[in-house]
Protein backbone atom coordinates (compact mmCIF):
# COMPACT_ATOMS: atom_id res chain seq x y z
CA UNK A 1 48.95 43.23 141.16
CA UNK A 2 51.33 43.82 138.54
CA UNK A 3 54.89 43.70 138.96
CA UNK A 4 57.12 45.32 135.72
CA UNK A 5 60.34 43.97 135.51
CA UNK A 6 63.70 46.34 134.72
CA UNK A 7 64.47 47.09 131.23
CA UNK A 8 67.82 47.17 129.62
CA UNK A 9 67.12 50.38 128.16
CA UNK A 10 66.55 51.83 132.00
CA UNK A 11 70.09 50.21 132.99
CA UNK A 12 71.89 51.29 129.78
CA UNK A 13 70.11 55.30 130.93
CA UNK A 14 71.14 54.20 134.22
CA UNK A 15 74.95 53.45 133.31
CA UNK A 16 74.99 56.63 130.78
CA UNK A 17 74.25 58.71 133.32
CA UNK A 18 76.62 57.60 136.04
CA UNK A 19 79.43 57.41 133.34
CA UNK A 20 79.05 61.12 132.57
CA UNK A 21 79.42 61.68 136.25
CA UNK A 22 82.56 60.14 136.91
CA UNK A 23 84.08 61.77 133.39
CA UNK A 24 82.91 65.59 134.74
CA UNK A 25 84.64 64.74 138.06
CA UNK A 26 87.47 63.62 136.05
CA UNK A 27 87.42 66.56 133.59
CA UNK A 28 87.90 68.54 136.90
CA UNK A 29 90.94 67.52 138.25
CA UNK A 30 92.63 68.07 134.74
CA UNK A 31 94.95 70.55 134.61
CA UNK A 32 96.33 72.22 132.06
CA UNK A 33 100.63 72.55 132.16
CA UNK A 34 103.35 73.51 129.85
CA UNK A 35 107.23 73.39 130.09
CA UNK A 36 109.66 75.51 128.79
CA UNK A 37 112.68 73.95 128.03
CA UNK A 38 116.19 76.17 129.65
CA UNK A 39 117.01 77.37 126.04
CA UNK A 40 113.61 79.03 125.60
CA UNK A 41 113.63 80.59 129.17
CA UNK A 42 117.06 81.74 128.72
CA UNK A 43 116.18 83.17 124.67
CA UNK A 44 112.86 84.88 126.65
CA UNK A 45 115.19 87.28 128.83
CA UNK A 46 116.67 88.43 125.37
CA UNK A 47 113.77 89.07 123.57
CA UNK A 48 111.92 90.75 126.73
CA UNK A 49 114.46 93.20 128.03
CA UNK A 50 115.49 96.50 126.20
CA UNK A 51 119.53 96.23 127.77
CA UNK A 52 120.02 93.85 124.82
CA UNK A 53 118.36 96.00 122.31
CA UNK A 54 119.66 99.33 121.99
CA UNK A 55 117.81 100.99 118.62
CA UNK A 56 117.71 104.62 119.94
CA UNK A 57 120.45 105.88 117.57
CA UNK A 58 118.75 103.89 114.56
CA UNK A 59 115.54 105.72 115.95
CA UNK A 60 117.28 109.33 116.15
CA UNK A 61 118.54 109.00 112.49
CA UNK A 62 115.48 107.69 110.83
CA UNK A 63 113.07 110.51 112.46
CA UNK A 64 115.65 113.21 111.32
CA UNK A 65 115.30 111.77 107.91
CA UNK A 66 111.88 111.71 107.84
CA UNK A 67 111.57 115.26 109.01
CA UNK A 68 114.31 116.61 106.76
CA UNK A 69 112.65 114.56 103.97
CA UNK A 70 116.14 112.83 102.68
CA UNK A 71 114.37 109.12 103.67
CA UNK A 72 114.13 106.82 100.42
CA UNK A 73 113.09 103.72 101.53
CA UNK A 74 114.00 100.98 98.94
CA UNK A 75 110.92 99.70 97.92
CA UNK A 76 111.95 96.82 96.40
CA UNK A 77 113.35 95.68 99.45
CA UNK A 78 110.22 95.86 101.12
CA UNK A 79 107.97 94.16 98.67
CA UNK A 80 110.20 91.18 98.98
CA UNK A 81 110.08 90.84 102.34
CA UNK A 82 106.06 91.03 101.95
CA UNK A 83 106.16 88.60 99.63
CA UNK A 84 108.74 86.46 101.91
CA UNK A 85 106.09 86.84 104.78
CA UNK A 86 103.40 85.67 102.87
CA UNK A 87 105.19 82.58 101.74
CA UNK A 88 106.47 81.44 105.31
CA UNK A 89 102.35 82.38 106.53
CA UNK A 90 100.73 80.14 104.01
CA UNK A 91 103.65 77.32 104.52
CA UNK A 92 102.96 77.32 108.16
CA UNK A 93 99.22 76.81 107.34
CA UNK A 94 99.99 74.08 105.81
């Protein structure tokens, strides 16, 4: 009768596979969080609610313009601010 010993190779599969056990029950109980610090929440109820931004009469005029065809937008104005866009994009990639 022949009696084969254990291999380290078997306990090093062995260990592998009981290691990736206990890091997928780990994994689990992870959970995601984030804070938001009382400037931010208080800066959100600005920037999500209308009562603070009132652009109706802005709104009015500039569709009256463009109907009445009198609108001249300055278009030098607005390739700058294209060209200011694309410089704060590719900084932030950066």
């Amino acid at each position: 009768m022949k009696v084969n010993g254990i291999s380290s190779s078997n306990i090093v599969n062995l260990y592998n596979v009981n290691k990736r056990n206990v890091d997928k029950k780990q994994d689990a109980k992870q959970n995601d969080s984030i804070q938001i610090s009382r400037l931010g929440k208080n800066l959100s109820t600005y920037s999500l609610d209308d009562k603070y931004v009132d652009n109706t009469d802005k709104i009015k005029e500039l569709k009256d313009k463009i109907e009445n065809g009198t609108y001249r937008p300055d278009s030098r104005k607005i390739a700058q601010k294209m060209m200011q866009g694309i410089k704060e994009a590719k900084s932030r990639k950066l």
